[in-house]
N, C-alpha and C. Protein backbone atom coordinates (compact mmCIF):
# COMPACT_ATOMS: atom_id res chain seq x y z
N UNK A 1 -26.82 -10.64 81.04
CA UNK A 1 -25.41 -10.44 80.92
C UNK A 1 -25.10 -10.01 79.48
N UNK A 2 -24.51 -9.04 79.16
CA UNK A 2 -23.83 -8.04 77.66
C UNK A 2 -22.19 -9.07 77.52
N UNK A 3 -22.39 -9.34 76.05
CA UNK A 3 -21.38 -9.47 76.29
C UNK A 3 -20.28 -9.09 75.79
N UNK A 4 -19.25 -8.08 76.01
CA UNK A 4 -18.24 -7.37 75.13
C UNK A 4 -17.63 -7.81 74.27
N UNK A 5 -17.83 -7.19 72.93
CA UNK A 5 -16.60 -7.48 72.15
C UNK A 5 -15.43 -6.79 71.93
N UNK A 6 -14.46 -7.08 71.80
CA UNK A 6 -13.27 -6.15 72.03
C UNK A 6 -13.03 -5.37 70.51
N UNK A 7 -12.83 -4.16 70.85
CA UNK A 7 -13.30 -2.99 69.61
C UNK A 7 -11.61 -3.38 69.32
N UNK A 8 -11.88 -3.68 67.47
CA UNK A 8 -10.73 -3.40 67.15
C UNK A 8 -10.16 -2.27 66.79
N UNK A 9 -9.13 -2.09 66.65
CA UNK A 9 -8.38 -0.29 66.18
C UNK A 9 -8.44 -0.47 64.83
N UNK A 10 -8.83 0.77 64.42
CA UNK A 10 -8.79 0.75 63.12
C UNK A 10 -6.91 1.15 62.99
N UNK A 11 -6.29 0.58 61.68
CA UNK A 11 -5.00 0.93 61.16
C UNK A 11 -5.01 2.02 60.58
N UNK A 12 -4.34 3.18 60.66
CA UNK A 12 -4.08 4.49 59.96
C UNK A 12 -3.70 3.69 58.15
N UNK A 13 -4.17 4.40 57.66
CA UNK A 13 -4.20 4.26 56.09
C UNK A 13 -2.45 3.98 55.94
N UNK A 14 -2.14 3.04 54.93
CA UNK A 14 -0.42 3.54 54.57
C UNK A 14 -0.53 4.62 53.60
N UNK A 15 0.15 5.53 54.20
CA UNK A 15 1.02 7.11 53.27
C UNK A 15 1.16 6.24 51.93
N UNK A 16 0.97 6.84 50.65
CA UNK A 16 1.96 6.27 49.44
C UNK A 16 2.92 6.01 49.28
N UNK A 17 3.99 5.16 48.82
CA UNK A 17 4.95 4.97 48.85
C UNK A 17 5.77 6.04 47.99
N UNK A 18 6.53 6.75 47.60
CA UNK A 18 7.26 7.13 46.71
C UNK A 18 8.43 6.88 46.59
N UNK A 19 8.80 6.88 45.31
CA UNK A 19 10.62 6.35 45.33
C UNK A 19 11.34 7.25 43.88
N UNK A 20 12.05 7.63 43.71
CA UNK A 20 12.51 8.88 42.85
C UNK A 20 13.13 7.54 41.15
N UNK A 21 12.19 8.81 40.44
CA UNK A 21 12.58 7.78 39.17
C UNK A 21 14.56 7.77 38.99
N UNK A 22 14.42 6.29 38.26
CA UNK A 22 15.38 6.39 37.38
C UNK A 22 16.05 6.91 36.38
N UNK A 23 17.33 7.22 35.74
CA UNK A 23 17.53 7.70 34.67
C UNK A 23 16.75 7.23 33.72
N UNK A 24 16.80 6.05 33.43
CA UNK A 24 16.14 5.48 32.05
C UNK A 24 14.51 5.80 32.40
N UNK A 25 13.70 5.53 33.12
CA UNK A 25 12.15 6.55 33.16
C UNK A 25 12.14 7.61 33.37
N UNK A 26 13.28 8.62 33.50
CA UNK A 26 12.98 9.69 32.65
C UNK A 26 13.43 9.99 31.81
N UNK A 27 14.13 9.52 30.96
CA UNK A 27 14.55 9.68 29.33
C UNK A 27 13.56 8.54 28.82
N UNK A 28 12.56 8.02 29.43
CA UNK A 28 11.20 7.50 28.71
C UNK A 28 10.46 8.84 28.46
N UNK A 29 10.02 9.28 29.89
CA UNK A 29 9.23 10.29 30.04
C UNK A 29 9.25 11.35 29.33
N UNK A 30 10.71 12.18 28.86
CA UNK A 30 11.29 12.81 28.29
C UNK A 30 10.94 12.77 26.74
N UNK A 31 10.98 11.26 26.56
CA UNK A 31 10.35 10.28 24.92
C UNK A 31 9.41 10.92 24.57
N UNK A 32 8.78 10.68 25.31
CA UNK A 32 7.04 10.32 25.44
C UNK A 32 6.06 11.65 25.33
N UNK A 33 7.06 12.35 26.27
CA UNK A 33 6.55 13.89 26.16
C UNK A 33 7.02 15.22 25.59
N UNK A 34 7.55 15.13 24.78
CA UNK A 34 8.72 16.14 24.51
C UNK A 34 7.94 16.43 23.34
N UNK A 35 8.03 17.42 22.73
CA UNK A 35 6.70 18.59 21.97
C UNK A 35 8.27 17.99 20.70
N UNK A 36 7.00 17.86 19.62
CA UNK A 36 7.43 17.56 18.26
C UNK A 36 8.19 19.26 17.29
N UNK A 37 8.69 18.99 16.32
CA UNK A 37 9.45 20.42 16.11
C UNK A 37 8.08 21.02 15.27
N UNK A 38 7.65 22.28 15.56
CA UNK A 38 6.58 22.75 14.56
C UNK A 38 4.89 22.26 15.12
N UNK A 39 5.27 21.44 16.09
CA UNK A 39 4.06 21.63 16.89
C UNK A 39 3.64 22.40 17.75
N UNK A 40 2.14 22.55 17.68
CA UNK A 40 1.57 23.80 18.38
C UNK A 40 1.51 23.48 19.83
N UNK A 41 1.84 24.68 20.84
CA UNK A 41 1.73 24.09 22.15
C UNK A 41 0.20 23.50 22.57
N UNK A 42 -1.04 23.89 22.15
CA UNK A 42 -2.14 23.40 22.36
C UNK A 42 -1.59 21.97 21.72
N UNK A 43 -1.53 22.02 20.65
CA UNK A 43 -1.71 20.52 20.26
C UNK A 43 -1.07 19.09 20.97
N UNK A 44 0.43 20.11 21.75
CA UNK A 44 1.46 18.89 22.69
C UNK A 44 0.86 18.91 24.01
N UNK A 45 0.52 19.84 24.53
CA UNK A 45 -0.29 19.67 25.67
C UNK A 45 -1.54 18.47 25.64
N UNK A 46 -2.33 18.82 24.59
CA UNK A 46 -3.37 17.35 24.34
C UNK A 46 -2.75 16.22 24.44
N UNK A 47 -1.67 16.26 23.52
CA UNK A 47 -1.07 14.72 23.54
C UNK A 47 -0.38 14.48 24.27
N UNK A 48 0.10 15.42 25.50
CA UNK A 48 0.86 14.74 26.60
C UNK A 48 -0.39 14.55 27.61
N UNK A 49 -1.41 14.84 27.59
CA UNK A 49 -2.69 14.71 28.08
C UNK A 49 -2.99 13.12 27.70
N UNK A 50 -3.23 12.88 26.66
CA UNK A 50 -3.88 11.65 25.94
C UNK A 50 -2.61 10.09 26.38
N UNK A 51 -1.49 11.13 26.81
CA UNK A 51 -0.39 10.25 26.54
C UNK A 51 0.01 9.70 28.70
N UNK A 52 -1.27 10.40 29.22
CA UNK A 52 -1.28 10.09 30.63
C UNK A 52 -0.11 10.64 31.45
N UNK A 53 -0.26 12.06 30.88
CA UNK A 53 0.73 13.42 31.65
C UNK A 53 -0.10 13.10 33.41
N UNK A 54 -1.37 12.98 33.49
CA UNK A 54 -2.01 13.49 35.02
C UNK A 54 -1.70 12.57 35.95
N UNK A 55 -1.15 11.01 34.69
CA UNK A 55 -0.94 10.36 36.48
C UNK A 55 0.41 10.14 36.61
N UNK A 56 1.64 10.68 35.91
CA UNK A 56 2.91 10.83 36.78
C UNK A 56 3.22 11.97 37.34
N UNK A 57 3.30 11.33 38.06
CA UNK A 57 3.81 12.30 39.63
C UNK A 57 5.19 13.04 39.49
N UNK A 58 5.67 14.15 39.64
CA UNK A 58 7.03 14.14 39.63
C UNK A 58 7.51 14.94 41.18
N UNK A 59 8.54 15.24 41.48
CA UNK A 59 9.09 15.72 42.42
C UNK A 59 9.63 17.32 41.05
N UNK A 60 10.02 18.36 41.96
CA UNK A 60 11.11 19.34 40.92
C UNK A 60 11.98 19.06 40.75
N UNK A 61 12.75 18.19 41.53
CA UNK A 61 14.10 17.58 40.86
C UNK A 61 13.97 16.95 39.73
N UNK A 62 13.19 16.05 39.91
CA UNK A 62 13.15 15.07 38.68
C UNK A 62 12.21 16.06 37.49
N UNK A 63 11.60 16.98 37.59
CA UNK A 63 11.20 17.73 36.47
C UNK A 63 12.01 18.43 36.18
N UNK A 64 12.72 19.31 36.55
CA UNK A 64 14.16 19.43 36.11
C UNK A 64 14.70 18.91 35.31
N UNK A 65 15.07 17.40 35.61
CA UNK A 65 16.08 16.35 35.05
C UNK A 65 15.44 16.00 33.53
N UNK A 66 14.14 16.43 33.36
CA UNK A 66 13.37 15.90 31.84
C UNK A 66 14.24 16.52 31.02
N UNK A 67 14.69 18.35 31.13
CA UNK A 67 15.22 18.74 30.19
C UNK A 67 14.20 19.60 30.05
N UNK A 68 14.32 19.89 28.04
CA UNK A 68 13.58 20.95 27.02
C UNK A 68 12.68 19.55 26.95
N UNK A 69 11.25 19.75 27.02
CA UNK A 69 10.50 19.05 27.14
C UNK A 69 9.29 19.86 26.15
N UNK A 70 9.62 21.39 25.78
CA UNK A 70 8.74 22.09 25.41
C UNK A 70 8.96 22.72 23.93
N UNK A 71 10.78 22.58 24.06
CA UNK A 71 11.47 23.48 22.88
C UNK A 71 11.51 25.10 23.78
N UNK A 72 10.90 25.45 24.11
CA UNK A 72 10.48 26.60 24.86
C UNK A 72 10.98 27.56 26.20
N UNK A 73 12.63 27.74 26.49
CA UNK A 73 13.24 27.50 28.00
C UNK A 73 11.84 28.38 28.72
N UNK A 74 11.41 29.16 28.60
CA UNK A 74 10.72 29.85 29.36
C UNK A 74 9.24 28.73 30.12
N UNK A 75 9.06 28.22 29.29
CA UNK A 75 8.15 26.69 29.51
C UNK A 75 9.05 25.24 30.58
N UNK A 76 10.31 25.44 29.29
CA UNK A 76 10.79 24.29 30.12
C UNK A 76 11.56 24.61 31.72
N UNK A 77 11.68 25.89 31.90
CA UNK A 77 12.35 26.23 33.40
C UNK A 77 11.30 26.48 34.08
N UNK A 78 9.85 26.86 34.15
CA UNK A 78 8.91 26.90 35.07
C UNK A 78 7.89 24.80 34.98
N UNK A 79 8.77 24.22 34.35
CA UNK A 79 8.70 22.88 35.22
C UNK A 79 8.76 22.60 35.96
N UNK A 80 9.81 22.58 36.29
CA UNK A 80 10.71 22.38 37.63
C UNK A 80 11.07 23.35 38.57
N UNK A 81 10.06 24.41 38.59
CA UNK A 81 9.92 24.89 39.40
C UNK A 81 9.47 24.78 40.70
N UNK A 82 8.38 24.45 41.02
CA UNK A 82 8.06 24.30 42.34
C UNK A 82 8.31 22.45 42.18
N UNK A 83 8.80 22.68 43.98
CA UNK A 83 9.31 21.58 44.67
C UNK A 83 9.21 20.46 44.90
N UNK A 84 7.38 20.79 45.17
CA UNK A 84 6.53 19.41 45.76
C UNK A 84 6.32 18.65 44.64
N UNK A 85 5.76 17.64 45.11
CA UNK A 85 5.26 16.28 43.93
C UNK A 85 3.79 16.80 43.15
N UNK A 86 3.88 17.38 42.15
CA UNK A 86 2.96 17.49 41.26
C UNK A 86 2.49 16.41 40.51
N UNK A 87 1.57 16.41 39.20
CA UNK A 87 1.97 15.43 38.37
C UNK A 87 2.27 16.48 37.38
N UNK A 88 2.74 15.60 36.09
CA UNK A 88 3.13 16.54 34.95
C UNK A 88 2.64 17.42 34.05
N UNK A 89 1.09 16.99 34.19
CA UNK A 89 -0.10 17.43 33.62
C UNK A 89 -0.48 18.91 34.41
N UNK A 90 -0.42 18.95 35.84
CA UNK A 90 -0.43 20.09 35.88
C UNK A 90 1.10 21.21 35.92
N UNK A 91 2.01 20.50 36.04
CA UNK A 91 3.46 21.16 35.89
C UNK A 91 3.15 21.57 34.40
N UNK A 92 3.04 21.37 33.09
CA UNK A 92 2.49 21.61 31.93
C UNK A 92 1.52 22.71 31.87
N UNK A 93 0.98 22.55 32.31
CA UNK A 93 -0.17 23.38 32.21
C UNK A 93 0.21 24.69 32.84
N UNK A 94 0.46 24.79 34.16
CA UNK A 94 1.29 25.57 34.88
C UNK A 94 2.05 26.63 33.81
N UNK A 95 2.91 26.03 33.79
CA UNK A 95 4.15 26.81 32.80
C UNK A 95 3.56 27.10 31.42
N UNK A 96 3.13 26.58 31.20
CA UNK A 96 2.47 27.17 29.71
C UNK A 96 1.95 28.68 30.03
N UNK A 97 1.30 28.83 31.18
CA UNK A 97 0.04 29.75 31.81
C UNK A 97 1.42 30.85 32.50
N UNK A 98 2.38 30.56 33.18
CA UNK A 98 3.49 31.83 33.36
C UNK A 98 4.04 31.77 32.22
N UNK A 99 4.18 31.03 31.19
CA UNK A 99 5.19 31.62 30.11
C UNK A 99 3.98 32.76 29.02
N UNK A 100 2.52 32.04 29.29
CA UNK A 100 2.31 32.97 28.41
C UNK A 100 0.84 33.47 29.58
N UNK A 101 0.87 34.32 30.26
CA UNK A 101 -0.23 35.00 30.84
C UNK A 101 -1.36 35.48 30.48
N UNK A 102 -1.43 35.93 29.21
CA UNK A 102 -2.57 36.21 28.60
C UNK A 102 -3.36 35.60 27.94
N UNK A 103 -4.90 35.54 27.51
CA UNK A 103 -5.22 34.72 27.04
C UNK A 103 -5.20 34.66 25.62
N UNK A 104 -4.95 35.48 25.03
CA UNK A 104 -4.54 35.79 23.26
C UNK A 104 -3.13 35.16 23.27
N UNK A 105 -2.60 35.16 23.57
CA UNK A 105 -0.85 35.21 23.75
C UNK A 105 -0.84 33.23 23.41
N UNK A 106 -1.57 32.57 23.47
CA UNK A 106 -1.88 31.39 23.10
C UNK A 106 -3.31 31.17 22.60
N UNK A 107 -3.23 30.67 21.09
CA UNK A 107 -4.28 30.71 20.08
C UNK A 107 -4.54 29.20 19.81
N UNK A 108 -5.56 28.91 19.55
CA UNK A 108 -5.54 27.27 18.47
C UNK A 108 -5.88 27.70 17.13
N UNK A 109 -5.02 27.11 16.81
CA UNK A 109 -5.26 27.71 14.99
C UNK A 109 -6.07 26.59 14.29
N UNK A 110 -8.05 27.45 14.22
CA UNK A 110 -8.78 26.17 13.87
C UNK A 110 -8.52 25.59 12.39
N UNK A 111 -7.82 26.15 11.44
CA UNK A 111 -7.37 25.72 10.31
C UNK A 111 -8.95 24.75 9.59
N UNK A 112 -8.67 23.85 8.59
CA UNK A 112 -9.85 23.37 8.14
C UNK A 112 -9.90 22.26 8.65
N UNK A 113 -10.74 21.42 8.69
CA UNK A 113 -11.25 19.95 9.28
C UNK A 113 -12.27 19.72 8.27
N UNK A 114 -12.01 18.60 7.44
CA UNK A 114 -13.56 17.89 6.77
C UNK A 114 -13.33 16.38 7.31
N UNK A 115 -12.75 16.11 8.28
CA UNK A 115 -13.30 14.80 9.07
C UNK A 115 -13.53 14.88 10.38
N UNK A 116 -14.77 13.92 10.91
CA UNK A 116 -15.08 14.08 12.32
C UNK A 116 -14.15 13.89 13.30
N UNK A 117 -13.10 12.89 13.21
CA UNK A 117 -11.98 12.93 14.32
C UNK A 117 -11.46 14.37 13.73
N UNK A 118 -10.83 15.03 13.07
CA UNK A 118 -10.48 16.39 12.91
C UNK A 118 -11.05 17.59 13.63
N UNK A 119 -12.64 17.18 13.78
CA UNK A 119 -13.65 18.32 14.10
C UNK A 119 -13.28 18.12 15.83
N UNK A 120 -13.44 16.75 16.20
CA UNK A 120 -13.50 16.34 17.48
C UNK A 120 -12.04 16.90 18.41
N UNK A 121 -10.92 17.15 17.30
CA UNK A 121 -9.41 17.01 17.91
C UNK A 121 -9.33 18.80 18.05
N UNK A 122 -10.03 18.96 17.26
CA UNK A 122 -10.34 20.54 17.96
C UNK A 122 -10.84 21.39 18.91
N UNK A 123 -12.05 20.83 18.82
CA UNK A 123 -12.56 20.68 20.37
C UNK A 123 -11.91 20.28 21.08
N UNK A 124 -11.45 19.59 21.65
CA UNK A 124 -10.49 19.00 22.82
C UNK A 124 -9.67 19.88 22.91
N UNK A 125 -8.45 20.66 21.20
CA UNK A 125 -7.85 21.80 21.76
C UNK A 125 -8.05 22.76 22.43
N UNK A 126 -9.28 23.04 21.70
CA UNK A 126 -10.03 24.55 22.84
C UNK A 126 -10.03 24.02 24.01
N UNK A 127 -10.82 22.72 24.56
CA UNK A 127 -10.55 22.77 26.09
C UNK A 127 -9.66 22.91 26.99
N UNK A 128 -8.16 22.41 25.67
CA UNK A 128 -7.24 22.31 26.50
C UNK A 128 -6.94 23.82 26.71
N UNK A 129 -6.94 24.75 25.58
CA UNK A 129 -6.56 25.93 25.32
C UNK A 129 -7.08 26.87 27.02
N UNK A 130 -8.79 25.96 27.15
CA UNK A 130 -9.65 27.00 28.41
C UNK A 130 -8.63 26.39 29.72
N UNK A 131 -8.37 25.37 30.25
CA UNK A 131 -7.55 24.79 31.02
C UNK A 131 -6.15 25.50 31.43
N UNK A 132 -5.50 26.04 30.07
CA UNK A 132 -4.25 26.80 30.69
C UNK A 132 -4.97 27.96 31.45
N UNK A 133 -6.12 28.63 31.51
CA UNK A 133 -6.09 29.74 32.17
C UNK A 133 -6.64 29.06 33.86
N UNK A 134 -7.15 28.18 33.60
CA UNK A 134 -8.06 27.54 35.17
C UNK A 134 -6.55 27.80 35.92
N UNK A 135 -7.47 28.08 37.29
CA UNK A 135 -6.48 27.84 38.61
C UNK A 135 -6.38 26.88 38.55
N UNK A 136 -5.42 26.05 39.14
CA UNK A 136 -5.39 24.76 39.13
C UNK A 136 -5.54 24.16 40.88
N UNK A 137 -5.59 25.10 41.40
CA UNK A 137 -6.21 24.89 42.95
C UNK A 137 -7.46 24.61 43.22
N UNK A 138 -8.39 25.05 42.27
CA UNK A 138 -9.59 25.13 42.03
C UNK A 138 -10.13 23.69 41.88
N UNK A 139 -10.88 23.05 42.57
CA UNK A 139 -11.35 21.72 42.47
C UNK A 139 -12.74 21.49 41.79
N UNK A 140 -13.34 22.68 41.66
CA UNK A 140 -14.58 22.70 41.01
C UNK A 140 -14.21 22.33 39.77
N UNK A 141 -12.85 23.46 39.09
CA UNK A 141 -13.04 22.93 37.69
C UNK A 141 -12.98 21.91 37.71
N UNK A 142 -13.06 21.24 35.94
CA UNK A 142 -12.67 20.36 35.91
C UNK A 142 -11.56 19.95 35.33
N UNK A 143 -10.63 18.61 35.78
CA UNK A 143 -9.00 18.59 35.61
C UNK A 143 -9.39 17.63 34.42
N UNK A 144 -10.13 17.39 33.49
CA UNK A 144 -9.67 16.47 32.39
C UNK A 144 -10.08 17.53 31.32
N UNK A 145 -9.47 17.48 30.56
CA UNK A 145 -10.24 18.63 29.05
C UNK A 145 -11.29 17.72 28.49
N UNK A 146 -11.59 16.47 28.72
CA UNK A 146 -13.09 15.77 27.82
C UNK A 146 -14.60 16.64 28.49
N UNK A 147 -14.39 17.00 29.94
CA UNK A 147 -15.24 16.92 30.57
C UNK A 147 -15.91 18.92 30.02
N UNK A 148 -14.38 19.67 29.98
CA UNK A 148 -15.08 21.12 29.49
C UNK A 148 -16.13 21.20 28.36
N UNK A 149 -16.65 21.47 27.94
CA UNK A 149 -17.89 21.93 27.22
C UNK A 149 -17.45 23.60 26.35
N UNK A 150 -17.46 22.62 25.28
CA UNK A 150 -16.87 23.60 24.25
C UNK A 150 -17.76 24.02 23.28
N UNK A 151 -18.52 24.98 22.64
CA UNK A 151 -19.55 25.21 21.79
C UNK A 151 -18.83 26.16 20.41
């Protein structure tokens, strides 16, 4: 005699929850990310990178609602452009890449470095610099700038 056990169902995964920020987290966000006056766009892109641009999520409304986030309208209106829930890291990246299409048209200016965090913060620019041109559909690349390989 076999004796059955009764197959349980597996539960469908729960969907993520989402819930649309507040005013006050995004005039954090806004804080947090908003390009300094006289800074280079490579250089604010890193630090909204370093500053954990990839794991908020936004909707286009609410990228919208950040504002001049860039100094830049041509930057800051292809934010909030598309609709769906991005995160900000690639909304950034994005718009940097339609505001400036070419790859000269955005430079890192290696200037001098005689310290190793200096040498190191350069490198990272260039990666970030190779990153504005990646598709960003592209899953091969890779989505963190530590991981590009810069010589």
């Amino acid at each position: 005699m076999v004796a059955s056990v009764p197959q349980q169902e597996e539960e469908p995964e729960p969907e993520g929850i989402t819930r649309s920020l507040s005013l006050s987290e995004l005039r954090d966000i806004r804080k947090d990310f908003s390009r300094l006056p006289g800074e280079h766009i490579i250089t604010w892109l890193l630090r909204c990178w370093d500053n954990g641009a990839s794991s908020l999520e936004l909707e286009g409304r609410e990228a919208k609602q950040l504002g001049s986030l860039s100094r830049e309208g041509g930057i800051d209106k292809a934010i909030g452009k598309k609709a769906q829930a991005l995160s900000l890291w690639r909304r950034l990246l994005s718009s940097v890449r339609e505001r400036y299409p070419f790859s000269e048209d955005v430079v890192c200016r290696p200037g001098k470095w005689t310290t190793m965090e200096r040498g190191i913060q350069y490198l990272r620019e260039l990666a970030v610099r190779e990153m504005v041109d990646y598709d960003p559909d592209n899953a091969q690349l890779p989505a963190d700038p530590d991981e590009i390989q810069c010589t």
